[in-house]
PDB file of N, CA and C in Angstrom:
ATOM      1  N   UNK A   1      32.202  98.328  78.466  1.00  0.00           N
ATOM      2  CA  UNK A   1      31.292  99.436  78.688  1.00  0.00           C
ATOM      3  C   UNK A   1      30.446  99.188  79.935  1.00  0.00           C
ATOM      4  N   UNK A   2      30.084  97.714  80.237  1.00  0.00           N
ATOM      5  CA  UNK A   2      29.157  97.615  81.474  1.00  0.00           C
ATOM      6  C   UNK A   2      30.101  97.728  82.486  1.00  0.00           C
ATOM      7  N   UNK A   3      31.281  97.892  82.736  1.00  0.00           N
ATOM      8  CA  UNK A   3      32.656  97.788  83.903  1.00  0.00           C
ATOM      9  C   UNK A   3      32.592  99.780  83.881  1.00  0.00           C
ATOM     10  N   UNK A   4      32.976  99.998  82.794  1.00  0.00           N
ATOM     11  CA  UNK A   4      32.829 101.395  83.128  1.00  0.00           C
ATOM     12  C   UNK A   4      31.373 102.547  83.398  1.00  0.00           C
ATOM     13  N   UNK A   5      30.429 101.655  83.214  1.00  0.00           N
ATOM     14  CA  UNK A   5      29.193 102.097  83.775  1.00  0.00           C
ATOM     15  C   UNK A   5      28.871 101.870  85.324  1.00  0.00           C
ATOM     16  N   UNK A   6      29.724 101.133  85.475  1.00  0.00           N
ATOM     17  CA  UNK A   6      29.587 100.527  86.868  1.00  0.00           C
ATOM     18  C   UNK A   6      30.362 101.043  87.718  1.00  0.00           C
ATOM     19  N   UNK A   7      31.210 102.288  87.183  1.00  0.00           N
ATOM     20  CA  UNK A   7      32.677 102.991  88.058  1.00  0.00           C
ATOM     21  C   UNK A   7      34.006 101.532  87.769  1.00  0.00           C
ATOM     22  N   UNK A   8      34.340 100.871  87.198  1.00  0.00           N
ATOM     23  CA  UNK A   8      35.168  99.949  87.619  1.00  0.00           C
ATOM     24  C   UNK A   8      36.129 100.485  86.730  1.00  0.00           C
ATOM     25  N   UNK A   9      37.361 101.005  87.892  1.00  0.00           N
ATOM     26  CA  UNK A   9      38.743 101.491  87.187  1.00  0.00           C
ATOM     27  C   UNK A   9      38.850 100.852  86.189  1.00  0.00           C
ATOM     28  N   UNK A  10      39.271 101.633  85.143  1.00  0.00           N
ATOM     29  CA  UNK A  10      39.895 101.300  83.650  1.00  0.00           C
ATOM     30  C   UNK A  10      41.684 101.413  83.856  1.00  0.00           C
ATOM     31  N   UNK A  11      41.984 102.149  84.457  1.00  0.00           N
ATOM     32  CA  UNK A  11      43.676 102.536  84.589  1.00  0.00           C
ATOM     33  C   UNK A  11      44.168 102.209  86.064  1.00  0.00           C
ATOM     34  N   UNK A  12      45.496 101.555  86.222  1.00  0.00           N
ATOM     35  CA  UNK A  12      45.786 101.409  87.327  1.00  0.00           C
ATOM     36  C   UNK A  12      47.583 101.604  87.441  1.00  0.00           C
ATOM     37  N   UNK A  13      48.381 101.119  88.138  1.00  0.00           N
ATOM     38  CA  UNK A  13      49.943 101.283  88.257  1.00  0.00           C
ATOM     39  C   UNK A  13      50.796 100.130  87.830  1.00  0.00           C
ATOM     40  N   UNK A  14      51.545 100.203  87.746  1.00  0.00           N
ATOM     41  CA  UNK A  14      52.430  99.089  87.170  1.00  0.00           C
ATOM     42  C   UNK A  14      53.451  99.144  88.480  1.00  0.00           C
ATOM     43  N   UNK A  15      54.707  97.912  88.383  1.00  0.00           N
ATOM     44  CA  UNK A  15      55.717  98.120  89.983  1.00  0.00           C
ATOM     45  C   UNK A  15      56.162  99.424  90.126  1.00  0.00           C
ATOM     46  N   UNK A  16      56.559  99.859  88.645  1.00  0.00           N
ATOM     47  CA  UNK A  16      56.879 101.096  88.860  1.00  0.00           C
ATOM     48  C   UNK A  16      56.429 102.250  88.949  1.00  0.00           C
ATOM     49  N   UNK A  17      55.127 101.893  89.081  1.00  0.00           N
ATOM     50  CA  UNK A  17      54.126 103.382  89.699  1.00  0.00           C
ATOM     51  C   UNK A  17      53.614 103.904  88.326  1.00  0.00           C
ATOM     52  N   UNK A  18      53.799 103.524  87.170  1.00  0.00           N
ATOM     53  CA  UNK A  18      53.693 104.088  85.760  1.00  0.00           C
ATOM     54  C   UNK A  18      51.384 103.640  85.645  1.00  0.00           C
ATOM     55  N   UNK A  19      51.381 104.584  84.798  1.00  0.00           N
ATOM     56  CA  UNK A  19      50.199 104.390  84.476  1.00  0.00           C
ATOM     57  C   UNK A  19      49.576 103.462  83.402  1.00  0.00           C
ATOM     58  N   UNK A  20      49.276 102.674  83.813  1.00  0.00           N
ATOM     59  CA  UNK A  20      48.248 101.612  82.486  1.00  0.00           C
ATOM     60  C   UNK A  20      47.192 100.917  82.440  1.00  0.00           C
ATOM     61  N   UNK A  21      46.847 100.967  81.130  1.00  0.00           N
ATOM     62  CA  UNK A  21      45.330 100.131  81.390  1.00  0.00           C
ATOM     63  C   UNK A  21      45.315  98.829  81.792  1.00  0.00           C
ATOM     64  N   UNK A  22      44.270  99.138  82.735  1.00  0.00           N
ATOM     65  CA  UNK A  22      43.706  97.373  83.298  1.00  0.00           C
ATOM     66  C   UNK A  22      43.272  97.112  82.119  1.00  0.00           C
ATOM     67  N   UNK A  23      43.395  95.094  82.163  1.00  0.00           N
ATOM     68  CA  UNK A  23      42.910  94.300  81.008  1.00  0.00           C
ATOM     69  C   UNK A  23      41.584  94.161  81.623  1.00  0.00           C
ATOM     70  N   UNK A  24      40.647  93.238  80.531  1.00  0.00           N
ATOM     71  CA  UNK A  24      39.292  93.307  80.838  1.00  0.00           C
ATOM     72  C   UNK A  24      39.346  91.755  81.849  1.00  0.00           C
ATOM     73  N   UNK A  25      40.082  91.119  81.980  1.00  0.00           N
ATOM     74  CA  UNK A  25      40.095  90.240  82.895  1.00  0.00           C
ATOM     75  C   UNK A  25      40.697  90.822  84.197  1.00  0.00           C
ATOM     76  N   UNK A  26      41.168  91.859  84.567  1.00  0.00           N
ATOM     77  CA  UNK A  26      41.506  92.461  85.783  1.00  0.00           C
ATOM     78  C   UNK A  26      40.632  93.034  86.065  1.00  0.00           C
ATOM     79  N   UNK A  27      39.830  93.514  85.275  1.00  0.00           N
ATOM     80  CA  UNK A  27      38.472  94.600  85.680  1.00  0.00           C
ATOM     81  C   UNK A  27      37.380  93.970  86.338  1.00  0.00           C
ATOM     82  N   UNK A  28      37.216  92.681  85.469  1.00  0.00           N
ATOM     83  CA  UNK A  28      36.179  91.586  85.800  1.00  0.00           C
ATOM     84  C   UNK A  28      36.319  91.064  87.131  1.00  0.00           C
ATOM     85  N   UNK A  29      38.102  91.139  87.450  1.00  0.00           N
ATOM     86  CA  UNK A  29      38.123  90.608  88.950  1.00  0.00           C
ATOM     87  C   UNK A  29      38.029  91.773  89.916  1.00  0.00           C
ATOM     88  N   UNK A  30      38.073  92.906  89.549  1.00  0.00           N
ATOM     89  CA  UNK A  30      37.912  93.922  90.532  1.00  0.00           C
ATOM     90  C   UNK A  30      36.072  93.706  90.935  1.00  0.00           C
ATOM     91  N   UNK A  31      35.667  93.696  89.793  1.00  0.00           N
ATOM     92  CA  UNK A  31      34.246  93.762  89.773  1.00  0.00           C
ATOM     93  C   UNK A  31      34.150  92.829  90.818  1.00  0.00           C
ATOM     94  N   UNK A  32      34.264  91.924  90.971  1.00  0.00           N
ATOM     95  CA  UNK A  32      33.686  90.466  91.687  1.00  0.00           C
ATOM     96  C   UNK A  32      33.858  90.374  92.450  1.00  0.00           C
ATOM     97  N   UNK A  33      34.410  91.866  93.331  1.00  0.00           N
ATOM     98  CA  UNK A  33      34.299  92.103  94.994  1.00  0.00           C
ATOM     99  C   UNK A  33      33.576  92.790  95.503  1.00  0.00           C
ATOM    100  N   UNK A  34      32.649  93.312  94.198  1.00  0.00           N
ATOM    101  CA  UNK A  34      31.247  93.979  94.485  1.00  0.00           C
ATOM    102  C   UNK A  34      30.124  92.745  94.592  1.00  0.00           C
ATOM    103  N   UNK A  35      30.452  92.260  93.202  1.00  0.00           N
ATOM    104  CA  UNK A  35      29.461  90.844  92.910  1.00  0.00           C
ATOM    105  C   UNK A  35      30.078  89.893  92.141  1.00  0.00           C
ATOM    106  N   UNK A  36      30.337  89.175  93.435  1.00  0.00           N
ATOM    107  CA  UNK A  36      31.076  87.769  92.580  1.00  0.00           C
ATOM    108  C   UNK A  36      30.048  87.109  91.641  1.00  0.00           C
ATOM    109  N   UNK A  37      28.974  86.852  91.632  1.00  0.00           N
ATOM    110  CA  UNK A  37      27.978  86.273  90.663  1.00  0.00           C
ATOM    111  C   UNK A  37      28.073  86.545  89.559  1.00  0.00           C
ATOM    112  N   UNK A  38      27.794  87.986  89.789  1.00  0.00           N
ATOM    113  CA  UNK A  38      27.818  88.568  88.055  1.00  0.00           C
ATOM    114  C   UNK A  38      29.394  88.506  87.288  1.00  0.00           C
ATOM    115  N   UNK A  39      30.046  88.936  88.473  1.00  0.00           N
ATOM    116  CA  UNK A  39      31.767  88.852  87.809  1.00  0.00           C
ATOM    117  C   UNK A  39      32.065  87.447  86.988  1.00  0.00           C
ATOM    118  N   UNK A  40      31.199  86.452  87.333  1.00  0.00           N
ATOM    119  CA  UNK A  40      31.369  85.070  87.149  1.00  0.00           C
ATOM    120  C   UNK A  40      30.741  84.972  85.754  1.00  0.00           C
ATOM    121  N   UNK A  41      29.924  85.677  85.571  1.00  0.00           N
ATOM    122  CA  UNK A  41      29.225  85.287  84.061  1.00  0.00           C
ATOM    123  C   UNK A  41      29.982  86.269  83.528  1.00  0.00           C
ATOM    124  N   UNK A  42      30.110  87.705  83.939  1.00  0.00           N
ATOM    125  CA  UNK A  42      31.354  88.302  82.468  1.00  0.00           C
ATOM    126  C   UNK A  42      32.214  87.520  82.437  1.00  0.00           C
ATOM    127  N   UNK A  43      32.653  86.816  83.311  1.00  0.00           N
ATOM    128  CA  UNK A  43      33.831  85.950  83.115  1.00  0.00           C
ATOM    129  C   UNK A  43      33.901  84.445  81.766  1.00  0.00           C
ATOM    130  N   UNK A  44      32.896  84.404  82.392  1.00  0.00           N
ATOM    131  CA  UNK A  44      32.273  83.173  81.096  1.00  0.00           C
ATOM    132  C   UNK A  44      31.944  83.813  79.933  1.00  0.00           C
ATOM    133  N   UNK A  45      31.395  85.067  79.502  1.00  0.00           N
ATOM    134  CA  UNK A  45      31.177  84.999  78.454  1.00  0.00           C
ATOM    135  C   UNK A  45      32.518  85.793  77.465  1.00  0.00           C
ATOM    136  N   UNK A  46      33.365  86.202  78.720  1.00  0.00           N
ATOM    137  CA  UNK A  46      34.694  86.908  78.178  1.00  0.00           C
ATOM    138  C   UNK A  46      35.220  85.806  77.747  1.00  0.00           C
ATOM    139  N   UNK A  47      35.711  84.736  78.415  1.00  0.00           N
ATOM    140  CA  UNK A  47      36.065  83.384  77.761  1.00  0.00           C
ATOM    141  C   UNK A  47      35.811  82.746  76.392  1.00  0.00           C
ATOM    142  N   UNK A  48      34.454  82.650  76.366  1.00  0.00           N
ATOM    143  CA  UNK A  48      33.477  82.222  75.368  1.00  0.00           C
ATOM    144  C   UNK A  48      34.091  83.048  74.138  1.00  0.00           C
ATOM    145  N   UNK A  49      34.215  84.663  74.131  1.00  0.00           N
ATOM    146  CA  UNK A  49      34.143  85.273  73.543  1.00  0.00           C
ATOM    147  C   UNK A  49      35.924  85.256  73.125  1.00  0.00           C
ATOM    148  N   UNK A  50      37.032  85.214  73.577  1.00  0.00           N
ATOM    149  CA  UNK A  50      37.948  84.521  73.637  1.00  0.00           C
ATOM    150  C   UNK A  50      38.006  83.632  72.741  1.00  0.00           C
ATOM    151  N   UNK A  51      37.492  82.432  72.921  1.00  0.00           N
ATOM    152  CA  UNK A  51      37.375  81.177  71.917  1.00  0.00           C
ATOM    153  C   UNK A  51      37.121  81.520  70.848  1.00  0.00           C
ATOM    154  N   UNK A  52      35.954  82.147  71.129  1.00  0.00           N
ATOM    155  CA  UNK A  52      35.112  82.234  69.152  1.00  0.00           C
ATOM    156  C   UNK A  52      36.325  83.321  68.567  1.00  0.00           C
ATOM    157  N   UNK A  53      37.360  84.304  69.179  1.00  0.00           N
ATOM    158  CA  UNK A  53      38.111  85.410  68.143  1.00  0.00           C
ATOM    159  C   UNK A  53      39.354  84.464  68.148  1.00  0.00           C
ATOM    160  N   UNK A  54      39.947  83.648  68.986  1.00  0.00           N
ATOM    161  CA  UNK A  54      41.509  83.450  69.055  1.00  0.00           C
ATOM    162  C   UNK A  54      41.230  81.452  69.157  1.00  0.00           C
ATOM    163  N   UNK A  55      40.310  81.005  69.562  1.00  0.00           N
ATOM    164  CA  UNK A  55      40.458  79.506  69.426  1.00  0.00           C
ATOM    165  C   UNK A  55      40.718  78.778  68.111  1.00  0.00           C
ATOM    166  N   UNK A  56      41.009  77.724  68.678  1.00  0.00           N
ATOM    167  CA  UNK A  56      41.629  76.983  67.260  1.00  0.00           C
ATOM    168  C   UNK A  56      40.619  76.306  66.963  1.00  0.00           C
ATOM    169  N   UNK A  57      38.934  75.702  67.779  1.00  0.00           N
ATOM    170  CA  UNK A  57      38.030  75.129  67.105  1.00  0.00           C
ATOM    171  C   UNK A  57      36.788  76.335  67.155  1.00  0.00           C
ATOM    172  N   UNK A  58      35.830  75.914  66.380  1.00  0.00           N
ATOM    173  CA  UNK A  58      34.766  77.241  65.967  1.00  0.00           C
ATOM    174  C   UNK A  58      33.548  77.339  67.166  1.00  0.00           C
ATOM    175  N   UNK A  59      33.164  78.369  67.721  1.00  0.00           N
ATOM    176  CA  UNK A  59      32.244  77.936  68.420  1.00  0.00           C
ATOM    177  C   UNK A  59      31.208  77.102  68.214  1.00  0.00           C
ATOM    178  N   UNK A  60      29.994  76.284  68.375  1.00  0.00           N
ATOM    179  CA  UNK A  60      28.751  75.799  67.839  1.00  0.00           C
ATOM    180  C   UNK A  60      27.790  77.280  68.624  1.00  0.00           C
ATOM    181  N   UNK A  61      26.577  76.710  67.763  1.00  0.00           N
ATOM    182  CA  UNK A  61      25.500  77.817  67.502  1.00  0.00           C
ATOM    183  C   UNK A  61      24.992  77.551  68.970  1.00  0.00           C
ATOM    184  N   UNK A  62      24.832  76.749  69.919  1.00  0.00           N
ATOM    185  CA  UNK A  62      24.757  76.309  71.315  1.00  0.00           C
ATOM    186  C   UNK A  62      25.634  77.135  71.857  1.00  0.00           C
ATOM    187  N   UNK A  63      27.392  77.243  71.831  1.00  0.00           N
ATOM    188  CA  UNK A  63      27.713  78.268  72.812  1.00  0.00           C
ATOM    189  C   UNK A  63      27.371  79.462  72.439  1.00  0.00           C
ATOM    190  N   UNK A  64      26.711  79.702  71.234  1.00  0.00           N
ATOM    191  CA  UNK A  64      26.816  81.186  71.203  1.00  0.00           C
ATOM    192  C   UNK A  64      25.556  81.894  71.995  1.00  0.00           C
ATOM    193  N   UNK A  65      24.214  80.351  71.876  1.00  0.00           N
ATOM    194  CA  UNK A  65      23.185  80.739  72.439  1.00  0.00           C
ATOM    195  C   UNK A  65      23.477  81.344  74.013  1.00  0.00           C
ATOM    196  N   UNK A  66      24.092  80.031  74.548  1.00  0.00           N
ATOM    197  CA  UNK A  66      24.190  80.141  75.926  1.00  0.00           C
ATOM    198  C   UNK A  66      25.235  81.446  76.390  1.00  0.00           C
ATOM    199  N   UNK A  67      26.188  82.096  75.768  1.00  0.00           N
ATOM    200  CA  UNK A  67      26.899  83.519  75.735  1.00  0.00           C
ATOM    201  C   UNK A  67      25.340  84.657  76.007  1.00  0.00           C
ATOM    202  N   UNK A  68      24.678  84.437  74.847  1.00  0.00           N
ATOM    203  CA  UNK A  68      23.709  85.133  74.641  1.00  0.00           C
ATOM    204  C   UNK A  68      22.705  85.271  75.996  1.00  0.00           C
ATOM    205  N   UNK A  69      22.526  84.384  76.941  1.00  0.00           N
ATOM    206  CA  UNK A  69      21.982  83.869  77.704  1.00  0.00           C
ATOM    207  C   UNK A  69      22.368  84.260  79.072  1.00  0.00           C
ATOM    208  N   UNK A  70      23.622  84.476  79.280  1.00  0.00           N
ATOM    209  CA  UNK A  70      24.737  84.665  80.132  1.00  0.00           C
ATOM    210  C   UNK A  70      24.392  86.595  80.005  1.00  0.00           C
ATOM    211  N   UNK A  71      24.931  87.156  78.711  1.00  0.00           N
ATOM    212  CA  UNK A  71      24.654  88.268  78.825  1.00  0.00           C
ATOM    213  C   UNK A  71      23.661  89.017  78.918  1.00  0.00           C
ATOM    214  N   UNK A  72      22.300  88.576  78.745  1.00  0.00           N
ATOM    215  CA  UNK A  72      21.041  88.635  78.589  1.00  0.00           C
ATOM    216  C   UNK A  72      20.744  89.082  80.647  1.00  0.00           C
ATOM    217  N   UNK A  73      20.734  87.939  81.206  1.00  0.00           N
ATOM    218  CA  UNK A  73      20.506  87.849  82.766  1.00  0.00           C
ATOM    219  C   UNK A  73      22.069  88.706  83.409  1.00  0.00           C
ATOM    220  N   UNK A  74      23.188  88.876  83.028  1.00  0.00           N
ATOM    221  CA  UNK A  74      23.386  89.785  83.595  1.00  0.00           C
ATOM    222  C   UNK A  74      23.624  91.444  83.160  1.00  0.00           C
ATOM    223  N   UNK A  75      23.466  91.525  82.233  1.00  0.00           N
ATOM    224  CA  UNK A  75      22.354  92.884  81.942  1.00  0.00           C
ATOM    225  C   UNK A  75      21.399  93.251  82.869  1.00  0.00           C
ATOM    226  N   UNK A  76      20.686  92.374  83.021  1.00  0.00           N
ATOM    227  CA  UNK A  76      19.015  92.609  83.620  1.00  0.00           C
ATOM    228  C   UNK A  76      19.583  92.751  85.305  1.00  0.00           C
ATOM    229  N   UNK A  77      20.483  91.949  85.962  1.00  0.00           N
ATOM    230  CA  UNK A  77      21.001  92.456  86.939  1.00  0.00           C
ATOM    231  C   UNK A  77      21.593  93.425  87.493  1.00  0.00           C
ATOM    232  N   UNK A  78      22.929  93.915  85.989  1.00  0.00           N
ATOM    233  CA  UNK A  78      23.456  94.915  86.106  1.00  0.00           C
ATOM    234  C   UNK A  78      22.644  96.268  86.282  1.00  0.00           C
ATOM    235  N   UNK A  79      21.378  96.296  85.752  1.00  0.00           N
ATOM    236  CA  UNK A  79      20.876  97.830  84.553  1.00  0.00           C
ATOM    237  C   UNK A  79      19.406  98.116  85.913  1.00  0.00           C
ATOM    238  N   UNK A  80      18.770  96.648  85.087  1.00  0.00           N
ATOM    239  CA  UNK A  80      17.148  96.550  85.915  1.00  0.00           C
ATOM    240  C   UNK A  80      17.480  95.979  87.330  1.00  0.00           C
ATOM    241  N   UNK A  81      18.216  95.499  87.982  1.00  0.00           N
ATOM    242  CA  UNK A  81      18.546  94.727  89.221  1.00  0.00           C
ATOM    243  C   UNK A  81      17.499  93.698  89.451  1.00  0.00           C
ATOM    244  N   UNK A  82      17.103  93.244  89.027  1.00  0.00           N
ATOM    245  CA  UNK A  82      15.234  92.647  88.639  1.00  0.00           C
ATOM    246  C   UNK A  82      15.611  91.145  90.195  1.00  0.00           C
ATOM    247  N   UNK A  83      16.782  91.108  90.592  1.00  0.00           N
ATOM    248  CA  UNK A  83      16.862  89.912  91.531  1.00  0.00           C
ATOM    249  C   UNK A  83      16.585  91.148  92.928  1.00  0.00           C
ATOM    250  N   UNK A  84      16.985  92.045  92.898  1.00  0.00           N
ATOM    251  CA  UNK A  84      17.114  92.971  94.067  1.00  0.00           C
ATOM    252  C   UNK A  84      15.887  93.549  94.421  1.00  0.00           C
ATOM    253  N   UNK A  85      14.946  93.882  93.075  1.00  0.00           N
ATOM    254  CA  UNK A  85      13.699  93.974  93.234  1.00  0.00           C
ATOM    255  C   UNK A  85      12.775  93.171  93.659  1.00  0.00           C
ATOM    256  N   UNK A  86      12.930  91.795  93.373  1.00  0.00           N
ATOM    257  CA  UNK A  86      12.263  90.723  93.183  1.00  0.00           C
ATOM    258  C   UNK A  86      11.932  90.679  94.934  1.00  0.00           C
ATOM    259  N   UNK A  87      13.468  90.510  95.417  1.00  0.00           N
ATOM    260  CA  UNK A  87      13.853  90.312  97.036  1.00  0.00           C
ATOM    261  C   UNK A  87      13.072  90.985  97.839  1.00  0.00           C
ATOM    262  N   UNK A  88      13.210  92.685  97.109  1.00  0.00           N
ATOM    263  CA  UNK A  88      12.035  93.621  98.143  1.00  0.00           C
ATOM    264  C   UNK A  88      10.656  93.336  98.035  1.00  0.00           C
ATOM    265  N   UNK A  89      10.244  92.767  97.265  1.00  0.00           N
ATOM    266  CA  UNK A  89       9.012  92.773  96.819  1.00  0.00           C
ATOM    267  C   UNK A  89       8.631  91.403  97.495  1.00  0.00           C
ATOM    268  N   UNK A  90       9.185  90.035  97.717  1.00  0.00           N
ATOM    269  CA  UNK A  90       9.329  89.163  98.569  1.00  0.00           C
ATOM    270  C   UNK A  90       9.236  89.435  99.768  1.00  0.00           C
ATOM    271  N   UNK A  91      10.116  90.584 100.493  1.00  0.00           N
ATOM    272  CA  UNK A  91      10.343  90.360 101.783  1.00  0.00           C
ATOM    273  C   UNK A  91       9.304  91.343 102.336  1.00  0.00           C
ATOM    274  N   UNK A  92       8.799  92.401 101.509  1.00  0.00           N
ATOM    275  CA  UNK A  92       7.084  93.120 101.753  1.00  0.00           C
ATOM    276  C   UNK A  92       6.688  92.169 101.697  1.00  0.00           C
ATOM    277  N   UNK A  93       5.968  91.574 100.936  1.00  0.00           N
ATOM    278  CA  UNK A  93       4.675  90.323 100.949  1.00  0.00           C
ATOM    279  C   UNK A  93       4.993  89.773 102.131  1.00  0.00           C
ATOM    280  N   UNK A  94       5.591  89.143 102.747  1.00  0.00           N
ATOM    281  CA  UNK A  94       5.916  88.259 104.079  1.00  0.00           C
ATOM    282  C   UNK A  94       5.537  88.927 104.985  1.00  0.00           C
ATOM    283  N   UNK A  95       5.917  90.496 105.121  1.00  0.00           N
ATOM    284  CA  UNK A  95       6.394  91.431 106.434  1.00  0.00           C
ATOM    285  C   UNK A  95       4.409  91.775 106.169  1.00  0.00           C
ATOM    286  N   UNK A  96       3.694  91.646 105.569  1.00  0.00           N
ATOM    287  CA  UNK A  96       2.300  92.469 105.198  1.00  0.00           C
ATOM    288  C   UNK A  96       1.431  91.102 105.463  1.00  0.00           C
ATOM    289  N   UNK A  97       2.117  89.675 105.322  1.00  0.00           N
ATOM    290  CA  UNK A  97       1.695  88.419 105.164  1.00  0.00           C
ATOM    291  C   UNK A  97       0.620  88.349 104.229  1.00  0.00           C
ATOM    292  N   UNK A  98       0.869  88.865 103.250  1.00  0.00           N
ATOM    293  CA  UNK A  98       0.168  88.569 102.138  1.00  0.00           C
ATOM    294  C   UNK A  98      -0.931  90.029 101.512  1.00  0.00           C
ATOM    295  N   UNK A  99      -1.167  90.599 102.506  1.00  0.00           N
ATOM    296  CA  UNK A  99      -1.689  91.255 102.844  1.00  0.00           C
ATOM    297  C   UNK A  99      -2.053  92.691 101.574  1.00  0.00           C
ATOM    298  N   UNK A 100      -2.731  93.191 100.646  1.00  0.00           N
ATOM    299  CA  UNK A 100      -2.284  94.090  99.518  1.00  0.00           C
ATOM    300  C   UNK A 100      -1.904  95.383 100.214  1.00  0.00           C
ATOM    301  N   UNK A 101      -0.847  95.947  99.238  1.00  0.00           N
ATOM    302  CA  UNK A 101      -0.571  97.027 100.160  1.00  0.00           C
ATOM    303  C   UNK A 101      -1.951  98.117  99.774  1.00  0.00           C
ATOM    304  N   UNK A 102      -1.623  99.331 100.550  1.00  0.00           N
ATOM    305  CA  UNK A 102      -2.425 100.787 100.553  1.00  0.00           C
ATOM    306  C   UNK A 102      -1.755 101.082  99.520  1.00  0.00           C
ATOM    307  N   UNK A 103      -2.264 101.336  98.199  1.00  0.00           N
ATOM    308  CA  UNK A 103      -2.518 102.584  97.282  1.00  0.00           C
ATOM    309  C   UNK A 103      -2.949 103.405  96.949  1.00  0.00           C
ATOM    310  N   UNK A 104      -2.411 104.884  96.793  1.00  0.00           N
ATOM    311  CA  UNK A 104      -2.619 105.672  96.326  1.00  0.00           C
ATOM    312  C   UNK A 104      -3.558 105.971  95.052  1.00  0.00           C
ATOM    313  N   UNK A 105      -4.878 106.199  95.130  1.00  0.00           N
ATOM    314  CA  UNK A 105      -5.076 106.157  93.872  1.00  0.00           C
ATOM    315  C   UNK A 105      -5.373 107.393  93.111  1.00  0.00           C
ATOM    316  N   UNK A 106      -4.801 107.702  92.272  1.00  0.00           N
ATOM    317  CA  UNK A 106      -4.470 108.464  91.271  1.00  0.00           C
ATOM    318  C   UNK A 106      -5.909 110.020  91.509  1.00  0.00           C
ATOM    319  N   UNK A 107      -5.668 111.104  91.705  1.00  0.00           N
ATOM    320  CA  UNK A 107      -6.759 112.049  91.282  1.00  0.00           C
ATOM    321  C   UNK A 107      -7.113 111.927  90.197  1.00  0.00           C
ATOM    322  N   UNK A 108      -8.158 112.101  89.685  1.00  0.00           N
ATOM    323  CA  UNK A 108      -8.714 112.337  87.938  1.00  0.00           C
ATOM    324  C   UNK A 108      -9.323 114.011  88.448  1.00  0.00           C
ATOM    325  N   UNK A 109      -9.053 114.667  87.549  1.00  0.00           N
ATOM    326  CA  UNK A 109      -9.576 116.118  87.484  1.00  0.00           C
ATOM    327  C   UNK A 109     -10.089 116.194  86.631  1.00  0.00           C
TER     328      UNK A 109
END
């Protein structure tokens, strides 16, 4: 659901031009030519998530945290962009040198 919120083709061609669905590990790599970072943690927690349905040992309550952890921060990248914000809000403060900006302050009527 976060691949198709993001526009990332769900359907693609086969040799023979036929129509079929991309797997979620093809999607993940399409993704990761937008943002390899983030492609890198769906990637890990697709794995993770892998193990715990089809592995032969059980996850511990540790990988599940760190899954949890993984999807948690890239959510917040995907949705809130909170690193992209962070950056603008960094590279004002520098460009103002510290400086508070001019606000607007609110009419009261």
């Amino acid at each position: 659901m976060i691949l198709t919120s993001q526009r990332v083709k769900s359907f693609g061609r086969d040799r023979n031009g036929k129509r079929v669905q991309l797997s979620l590990h093809s999607r993940i790599l399409l993704y990761g030519k937008r943002d390899p970072a983030i492609a890198d943690e769906m990637m890990a927690v697709k794995w993770l998530g892998n193990a715990g349905s089809h592995g032969a040992e059980r996850l511990s309550t540790n990988d599940m945290f760190d899954g949890f952890d993984l999807l948690e921060h890239l959510l917040e990248e995907v949705f809130a962009q909170r690193t992209k914000v962070l950056a603008r809000i960094r590279r004002d403060l520098i460009r103002r040198k510290g400086r508070p900006r001019k606000r607007r302050e609110p009419k009261l009527t």
